[in-house]
PDB file of N, CA and C in Angstrom:
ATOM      1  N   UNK A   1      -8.792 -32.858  -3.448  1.00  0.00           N
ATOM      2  CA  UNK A   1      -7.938 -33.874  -2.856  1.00  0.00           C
ATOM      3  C   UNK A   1      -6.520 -33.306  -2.785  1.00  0.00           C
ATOM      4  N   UNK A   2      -5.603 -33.518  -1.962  1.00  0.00           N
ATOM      5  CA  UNK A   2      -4.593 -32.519  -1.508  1.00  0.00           C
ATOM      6  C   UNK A   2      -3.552 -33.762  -2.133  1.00  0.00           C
ATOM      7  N   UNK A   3      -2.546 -33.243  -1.536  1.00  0.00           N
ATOM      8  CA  UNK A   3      -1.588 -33.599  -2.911  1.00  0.00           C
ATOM      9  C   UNK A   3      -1.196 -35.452  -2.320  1.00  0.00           C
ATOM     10  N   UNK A   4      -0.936 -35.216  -1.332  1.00  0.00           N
ATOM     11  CA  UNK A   4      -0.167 -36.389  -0.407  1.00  0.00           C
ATOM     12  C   UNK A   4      -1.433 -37.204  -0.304  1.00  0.00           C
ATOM     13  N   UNK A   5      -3.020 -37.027  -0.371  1.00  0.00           N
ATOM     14  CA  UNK A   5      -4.000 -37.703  -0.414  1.00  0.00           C
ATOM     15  C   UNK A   5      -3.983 -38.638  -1.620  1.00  0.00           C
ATOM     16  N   UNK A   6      -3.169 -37.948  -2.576  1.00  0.00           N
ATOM     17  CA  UNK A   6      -2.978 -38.600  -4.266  1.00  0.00           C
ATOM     18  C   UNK A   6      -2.221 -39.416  -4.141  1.00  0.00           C
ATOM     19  N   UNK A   7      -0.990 -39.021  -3.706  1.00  0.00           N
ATOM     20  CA  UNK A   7      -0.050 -40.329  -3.614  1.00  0.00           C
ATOM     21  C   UNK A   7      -0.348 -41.067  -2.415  1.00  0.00           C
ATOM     22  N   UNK A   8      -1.321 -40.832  -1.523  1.00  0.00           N
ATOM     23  CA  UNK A   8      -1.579 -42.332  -0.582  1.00  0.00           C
ATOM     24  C   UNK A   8      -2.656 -42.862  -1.562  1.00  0.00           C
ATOM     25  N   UNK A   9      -3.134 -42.313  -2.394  1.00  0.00           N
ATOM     26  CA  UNK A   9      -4.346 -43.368  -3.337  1.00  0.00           C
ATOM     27  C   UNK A   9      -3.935 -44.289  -4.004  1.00  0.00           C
ATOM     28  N   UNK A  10      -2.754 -43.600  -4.854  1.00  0.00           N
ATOM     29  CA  UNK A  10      -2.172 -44.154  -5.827  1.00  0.00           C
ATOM     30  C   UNK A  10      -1.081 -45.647  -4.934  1.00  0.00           C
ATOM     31  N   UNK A  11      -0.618 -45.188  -4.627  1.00  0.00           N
ATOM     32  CA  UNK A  11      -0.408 -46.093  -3.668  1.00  0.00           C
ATOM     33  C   UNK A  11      -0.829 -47.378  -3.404  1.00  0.00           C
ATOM     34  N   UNK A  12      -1.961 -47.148  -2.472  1.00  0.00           N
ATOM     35  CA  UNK A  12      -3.270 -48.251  -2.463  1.00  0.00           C
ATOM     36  C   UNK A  12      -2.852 -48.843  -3.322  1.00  0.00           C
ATOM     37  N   UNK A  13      -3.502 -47.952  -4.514  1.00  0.00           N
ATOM     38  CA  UNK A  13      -4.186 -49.017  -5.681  1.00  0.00           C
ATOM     39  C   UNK A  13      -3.005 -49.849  -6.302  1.00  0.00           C
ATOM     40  N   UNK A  14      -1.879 -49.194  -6.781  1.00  0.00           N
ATOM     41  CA  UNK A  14      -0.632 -49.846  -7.156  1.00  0.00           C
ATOM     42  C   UNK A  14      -0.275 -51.478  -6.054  1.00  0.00           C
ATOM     43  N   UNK A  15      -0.584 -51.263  -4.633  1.00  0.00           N
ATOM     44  CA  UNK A  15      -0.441 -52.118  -4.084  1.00  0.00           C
ATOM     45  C   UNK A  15      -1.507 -53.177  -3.893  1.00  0.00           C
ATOM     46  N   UNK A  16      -3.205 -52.953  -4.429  1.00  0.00           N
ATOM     47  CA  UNK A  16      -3.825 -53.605  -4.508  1.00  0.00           C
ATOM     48  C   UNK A  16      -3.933 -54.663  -6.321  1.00  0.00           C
ATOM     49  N   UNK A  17      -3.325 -53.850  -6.761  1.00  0.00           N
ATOM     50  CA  UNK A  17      -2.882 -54.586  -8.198  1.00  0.00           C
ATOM     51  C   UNK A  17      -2.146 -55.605  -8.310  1.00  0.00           C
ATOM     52  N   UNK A  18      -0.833 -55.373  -7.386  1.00  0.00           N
ATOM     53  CA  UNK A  18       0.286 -56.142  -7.041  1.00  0.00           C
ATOM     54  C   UNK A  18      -0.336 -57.204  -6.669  1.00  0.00           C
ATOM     55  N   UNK A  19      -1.816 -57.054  -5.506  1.00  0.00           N
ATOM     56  CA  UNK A  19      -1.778 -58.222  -4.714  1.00  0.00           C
ATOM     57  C   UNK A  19      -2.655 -59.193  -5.868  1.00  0.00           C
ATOM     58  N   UNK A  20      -3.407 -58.570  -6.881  1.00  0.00           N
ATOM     59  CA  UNK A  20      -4.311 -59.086  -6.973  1.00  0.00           C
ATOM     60  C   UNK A  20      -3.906 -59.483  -8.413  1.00  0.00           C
ATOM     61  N   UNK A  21      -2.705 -58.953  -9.164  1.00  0.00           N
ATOM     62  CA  UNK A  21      -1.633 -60.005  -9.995  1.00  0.00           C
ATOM     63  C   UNK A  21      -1.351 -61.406  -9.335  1.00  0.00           C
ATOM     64  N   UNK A  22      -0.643 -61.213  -8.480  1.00  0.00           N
ATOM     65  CA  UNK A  22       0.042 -62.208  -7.382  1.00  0.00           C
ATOM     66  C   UNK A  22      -1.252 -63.761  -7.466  1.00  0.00           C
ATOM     67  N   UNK A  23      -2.726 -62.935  -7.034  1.00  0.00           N
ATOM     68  CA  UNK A  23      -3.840 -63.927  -7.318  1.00  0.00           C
ATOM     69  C   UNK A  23      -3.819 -64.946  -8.437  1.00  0.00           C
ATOM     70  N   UNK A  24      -3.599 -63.899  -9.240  1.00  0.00           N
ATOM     71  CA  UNK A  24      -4.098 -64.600 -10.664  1.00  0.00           C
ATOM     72  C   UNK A  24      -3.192 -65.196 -11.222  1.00  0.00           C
ATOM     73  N   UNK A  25      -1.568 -65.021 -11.031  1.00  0.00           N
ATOM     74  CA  UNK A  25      -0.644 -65.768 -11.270  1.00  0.00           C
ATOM     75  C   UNK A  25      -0.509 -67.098 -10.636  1.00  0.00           C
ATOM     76  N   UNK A  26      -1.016 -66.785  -9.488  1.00  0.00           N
ATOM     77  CA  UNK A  26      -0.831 -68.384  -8.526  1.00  0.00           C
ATOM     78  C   UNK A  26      -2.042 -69.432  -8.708  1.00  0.00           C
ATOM     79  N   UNK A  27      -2.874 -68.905  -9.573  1.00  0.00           N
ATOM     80  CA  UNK A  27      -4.156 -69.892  -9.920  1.00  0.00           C
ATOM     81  C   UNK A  27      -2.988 -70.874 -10.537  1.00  0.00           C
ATOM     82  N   UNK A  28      -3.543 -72.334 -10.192  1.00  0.00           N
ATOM     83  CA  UNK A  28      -3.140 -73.364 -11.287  1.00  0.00           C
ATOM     84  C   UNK A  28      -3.326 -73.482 -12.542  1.00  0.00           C
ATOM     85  N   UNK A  29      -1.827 -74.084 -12.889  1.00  0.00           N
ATOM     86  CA  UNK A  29      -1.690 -73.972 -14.508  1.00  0.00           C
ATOM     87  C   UNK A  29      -3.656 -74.512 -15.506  1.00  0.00           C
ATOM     88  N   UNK A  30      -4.140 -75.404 -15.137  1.00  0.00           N
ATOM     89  CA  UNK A  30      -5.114 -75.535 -15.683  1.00  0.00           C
ATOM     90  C   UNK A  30      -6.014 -74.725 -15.384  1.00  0.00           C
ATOM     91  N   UNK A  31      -6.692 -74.422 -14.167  1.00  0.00           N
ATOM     92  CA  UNK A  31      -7.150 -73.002 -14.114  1.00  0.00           C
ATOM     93  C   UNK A  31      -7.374 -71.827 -14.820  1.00  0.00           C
ATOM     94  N   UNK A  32      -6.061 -71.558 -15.416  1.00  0.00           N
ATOM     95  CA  UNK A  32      -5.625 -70.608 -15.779  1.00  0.00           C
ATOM     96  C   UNK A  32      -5.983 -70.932 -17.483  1.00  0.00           C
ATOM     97  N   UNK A  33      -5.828 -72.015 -17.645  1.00  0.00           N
ATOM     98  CA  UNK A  33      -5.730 -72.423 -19.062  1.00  0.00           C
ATOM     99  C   UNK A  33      -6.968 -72.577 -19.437  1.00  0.00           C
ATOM    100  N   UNK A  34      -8.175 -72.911 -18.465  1.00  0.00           N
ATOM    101  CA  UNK A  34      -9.814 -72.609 -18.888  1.00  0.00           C
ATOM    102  C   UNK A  34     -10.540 -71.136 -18.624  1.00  0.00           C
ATOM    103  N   UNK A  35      -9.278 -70.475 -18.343  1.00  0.00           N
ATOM    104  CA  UNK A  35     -10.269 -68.909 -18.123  1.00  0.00           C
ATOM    105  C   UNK A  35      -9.617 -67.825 -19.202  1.00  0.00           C
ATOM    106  N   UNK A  36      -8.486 -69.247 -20.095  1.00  0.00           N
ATOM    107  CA  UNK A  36      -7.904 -68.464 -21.389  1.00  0.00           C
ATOM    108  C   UNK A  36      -6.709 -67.315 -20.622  1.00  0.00           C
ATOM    109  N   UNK A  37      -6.259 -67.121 -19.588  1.00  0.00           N
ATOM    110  CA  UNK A  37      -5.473 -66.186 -18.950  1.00  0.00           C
ATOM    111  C   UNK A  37      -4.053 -66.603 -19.744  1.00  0.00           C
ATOM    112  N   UNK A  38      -2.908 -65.957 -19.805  1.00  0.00           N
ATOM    113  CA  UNK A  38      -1.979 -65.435 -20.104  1.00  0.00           C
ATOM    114  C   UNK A  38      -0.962 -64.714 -19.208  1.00  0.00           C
ATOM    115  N   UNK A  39       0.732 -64.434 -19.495  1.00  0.00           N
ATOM    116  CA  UNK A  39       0.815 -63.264 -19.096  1.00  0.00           C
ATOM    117  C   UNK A  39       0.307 -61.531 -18.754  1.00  0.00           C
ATOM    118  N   UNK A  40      -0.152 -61.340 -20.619  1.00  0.00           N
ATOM    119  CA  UNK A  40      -0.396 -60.136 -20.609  1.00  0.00           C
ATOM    120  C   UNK A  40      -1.984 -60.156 -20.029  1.00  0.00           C
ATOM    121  N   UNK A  41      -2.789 -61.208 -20.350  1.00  0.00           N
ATOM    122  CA  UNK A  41      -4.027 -61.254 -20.188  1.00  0.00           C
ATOM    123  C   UNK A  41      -3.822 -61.091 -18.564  1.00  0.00           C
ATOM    124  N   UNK A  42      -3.271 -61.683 -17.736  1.00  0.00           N
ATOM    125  CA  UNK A  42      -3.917 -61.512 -16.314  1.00  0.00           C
ATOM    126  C   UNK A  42      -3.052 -59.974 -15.836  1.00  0.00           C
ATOM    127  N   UNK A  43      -2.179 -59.669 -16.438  1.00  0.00           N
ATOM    128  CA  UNK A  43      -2.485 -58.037 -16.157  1.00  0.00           C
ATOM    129  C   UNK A  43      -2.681 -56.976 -16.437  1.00  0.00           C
ATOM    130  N   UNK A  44      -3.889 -57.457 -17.384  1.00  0.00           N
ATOM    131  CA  UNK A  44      -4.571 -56.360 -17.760  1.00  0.00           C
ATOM    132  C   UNK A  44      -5.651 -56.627 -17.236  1.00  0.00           C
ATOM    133  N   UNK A  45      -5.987 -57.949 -16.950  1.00  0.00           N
ATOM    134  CA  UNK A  45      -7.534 -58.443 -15.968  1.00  0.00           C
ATOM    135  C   UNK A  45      -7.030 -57.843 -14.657  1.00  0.00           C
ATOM    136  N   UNK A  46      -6.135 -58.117 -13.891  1.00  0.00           N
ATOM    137  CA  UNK A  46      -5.668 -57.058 -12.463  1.00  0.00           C
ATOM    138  C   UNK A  46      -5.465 -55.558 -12.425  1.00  0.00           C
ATOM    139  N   UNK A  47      -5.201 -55.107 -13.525  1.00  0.00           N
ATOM    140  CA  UNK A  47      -5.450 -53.635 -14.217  1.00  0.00           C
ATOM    141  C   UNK A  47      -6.614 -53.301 -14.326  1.00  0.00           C
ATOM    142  N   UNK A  48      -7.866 -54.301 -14.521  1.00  0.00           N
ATOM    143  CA  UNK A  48      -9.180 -53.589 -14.877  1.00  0.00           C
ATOM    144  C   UNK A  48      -9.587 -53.840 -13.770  1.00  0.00           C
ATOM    145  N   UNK A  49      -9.571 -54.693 -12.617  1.00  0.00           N
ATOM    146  CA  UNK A  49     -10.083 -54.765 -11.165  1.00  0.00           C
ATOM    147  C   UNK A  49      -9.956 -53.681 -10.534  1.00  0.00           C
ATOM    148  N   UNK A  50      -9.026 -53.499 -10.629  1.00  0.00           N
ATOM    149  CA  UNK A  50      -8.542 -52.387  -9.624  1.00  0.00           C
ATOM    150  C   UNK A  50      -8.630 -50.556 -10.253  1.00  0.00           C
ATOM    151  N   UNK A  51      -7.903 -50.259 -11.323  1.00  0.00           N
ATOM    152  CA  UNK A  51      -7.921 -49.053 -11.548  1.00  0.00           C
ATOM    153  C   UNK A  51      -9.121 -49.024 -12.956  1.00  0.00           C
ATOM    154  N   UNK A  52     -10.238 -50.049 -13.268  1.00  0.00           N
ATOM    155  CA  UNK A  52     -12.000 -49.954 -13.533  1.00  0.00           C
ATOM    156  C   UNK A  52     -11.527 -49.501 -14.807  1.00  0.00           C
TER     157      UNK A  52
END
């Protein structure tokens, strides 16, 4: 993988994290409060979606 292939990956994924924080933050407060989520908890749950 060539070098600029790395940073368009990384990329991606940094920007698919973002989006998919953004998700889990905007669930409603109760929502959120039956799936036990958190600050740190929903990004490390958008951390494990994305970069596995």
């Amino acid at each position: 993988m060539s070098y600029f292939a790395k940073i368009k990956s990384a990329a991606q994924k940094r920007a698919a994290y973002r989006r998919t924080l953004a998700e889990i933050e905007a669930l409603p407060t109760r929502v959120k409060a039956d799936l036990d989520l958190d600050g740190t908890r929903a990004s490390s749950m958008a951390r494990q979606a994305v970069y596995g």
